[in-house]
C-alpha atoms as a PDB file:
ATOM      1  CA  UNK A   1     -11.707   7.865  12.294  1.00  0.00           C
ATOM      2  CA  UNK A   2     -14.043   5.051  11.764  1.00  0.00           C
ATOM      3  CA  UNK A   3     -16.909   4.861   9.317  1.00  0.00           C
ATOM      4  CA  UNK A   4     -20.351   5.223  11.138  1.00  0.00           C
ATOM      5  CA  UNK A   5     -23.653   3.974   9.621  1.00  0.00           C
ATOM      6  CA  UNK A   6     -26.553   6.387   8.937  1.00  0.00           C
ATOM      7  CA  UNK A   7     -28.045   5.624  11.875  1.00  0.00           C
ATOM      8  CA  UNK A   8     -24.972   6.455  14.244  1.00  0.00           C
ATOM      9  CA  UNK A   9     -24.392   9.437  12.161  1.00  0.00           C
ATOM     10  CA  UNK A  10     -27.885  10.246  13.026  1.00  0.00           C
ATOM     11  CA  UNK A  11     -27.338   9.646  16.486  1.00  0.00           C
ATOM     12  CA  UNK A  12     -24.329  11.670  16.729  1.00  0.00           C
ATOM     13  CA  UNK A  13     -26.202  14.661  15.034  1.00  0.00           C
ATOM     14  CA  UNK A  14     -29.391  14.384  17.049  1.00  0.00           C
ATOM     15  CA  UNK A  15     -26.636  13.954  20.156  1.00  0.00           C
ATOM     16  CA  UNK A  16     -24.444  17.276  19.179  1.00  0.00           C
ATOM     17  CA  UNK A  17     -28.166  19.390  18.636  1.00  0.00           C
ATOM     18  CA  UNK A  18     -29.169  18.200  22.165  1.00  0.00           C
ATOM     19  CA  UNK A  19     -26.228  19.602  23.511  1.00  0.00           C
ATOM     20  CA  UNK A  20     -26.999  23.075  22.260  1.00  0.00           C
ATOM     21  CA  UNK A  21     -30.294  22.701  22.937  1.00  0.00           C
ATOM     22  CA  UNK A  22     -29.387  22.494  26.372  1.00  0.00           C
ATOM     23  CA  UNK A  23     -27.049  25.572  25.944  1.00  0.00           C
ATOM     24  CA  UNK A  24     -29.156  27.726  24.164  1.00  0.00           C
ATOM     25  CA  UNK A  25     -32.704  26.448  24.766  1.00  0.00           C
ATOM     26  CA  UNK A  26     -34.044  27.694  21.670  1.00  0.00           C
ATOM     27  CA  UNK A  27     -37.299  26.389  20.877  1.00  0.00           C
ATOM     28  CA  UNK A  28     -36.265  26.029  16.888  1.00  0.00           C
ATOM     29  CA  UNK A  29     -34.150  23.161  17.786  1.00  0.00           C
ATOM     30  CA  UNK A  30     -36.519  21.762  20.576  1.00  0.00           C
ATOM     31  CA  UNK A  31     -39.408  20.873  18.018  1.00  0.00           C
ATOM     32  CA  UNK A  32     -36.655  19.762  15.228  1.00  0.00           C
ATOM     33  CA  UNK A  33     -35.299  17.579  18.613  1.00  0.00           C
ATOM     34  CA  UNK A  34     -39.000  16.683  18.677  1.00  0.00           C
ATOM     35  CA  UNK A  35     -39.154  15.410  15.438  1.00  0.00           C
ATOM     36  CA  UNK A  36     -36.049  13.511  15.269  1.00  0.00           C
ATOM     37  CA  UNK A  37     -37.398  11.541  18.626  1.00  0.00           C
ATOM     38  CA  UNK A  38     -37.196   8.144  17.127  1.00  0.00           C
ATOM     39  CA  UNK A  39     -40.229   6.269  18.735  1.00  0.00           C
ATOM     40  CA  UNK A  40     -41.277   2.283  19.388  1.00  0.00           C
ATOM     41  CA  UNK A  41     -41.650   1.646  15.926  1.00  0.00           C
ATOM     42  CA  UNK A  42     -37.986   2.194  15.213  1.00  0.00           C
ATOM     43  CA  UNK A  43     -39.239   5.554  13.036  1.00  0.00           C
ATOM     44  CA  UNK A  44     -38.565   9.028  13.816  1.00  0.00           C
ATOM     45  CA  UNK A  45     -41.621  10.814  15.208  1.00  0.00           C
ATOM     46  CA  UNK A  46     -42.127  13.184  11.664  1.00  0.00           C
ATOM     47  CA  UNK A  47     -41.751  10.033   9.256  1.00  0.00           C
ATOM     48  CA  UNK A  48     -40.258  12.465   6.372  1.00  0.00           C
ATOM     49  CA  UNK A  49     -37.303  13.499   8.898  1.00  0.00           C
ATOM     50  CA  UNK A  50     -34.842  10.227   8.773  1.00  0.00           C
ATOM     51  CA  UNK A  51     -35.843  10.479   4.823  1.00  0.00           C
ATOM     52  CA  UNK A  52     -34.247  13.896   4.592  1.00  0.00           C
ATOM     53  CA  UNK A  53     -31.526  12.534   6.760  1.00  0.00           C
ATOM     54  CA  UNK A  54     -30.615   9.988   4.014  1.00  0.00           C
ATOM     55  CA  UNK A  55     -30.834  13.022   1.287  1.00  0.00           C
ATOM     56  CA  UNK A  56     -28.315  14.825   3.166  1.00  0.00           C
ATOM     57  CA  UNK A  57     -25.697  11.655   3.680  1.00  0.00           C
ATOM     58  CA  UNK A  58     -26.179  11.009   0.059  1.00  0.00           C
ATOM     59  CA  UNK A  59     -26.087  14.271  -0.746  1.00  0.00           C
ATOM     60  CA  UNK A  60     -22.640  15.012   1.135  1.00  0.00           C
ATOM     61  CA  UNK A  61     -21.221  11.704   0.137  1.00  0.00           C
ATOM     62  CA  UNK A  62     -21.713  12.894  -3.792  1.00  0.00           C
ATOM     63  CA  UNK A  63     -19.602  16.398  -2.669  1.00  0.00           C
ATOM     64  CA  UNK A  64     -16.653  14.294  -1.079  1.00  0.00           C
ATOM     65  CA  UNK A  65     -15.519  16.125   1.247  1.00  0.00           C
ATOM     66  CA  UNK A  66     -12.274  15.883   2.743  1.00  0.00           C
ATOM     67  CA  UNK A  67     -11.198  17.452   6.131  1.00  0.00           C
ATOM     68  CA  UNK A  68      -8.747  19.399   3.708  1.00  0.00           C
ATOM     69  CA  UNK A  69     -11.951  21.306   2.055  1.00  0.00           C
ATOM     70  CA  UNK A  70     -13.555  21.946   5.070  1.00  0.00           C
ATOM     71  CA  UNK A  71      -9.694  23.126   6.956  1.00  0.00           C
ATOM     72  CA  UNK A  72      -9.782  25.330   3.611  1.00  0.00           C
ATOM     73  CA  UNK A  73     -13.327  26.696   4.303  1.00  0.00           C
ATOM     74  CA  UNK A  74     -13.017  27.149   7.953  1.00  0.00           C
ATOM     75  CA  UNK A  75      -9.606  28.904   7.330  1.00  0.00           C
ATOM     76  CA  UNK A  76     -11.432  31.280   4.320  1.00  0.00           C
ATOM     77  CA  UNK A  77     -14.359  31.863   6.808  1.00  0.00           C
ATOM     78  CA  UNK A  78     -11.738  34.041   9.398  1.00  0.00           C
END
C-alpha cells in the first residue's frame, strides 16, 4: 500500500466517517463531520481540528504500528 500524505489520510478518514454517518445518522459524528468541513481558506471549519489531526499521525507514527499488531489486537479482541 502506498504512503498517503496527512492530508489524504485526512481525506480518507473524514471519507470513511461520512459513510457511517450516512448509515447511522448520528448527530455525534454530523457536528465532528461539521468541523472537519475544510472551507475556502484551505482550513478546516474548527481551526484546532486538522491540529489534532497532526497530533494523532504523529502520535501513531511514534507507536509503529504494523498490520501484525493490529492482526494481533483484532485477533485478542474475539
Amino acid at each position: 500500500m502506498e504512503q498517503l500524505t496527512e492530508r489524504q489520510a485526512f481525506e480518507a478518514m473524514v471519507l470513511f466517517l461520512e459513510q457511517v454517518y450516512e448509515r447511522t445518522e448520528s448527530d455525534d459524528i454530523g457536528g465532528l463531520l461539521s468541523d472537519l468541513m475544510i472551507a475556502a481558506n484551505n482550513q478546516t471549519a474548527d481551526p484546532a481540528a486538522w491540529q489534532d489531526w497532526l497530533n494523532c499521525i504523529h502520535q501513531v507514527a511514534s507507536t509503529q504500528l504494523t498490520s501484525v499488531n493490529i492482526s494481533t489486537q483484532n485477533n485478542e479482541s474475539r
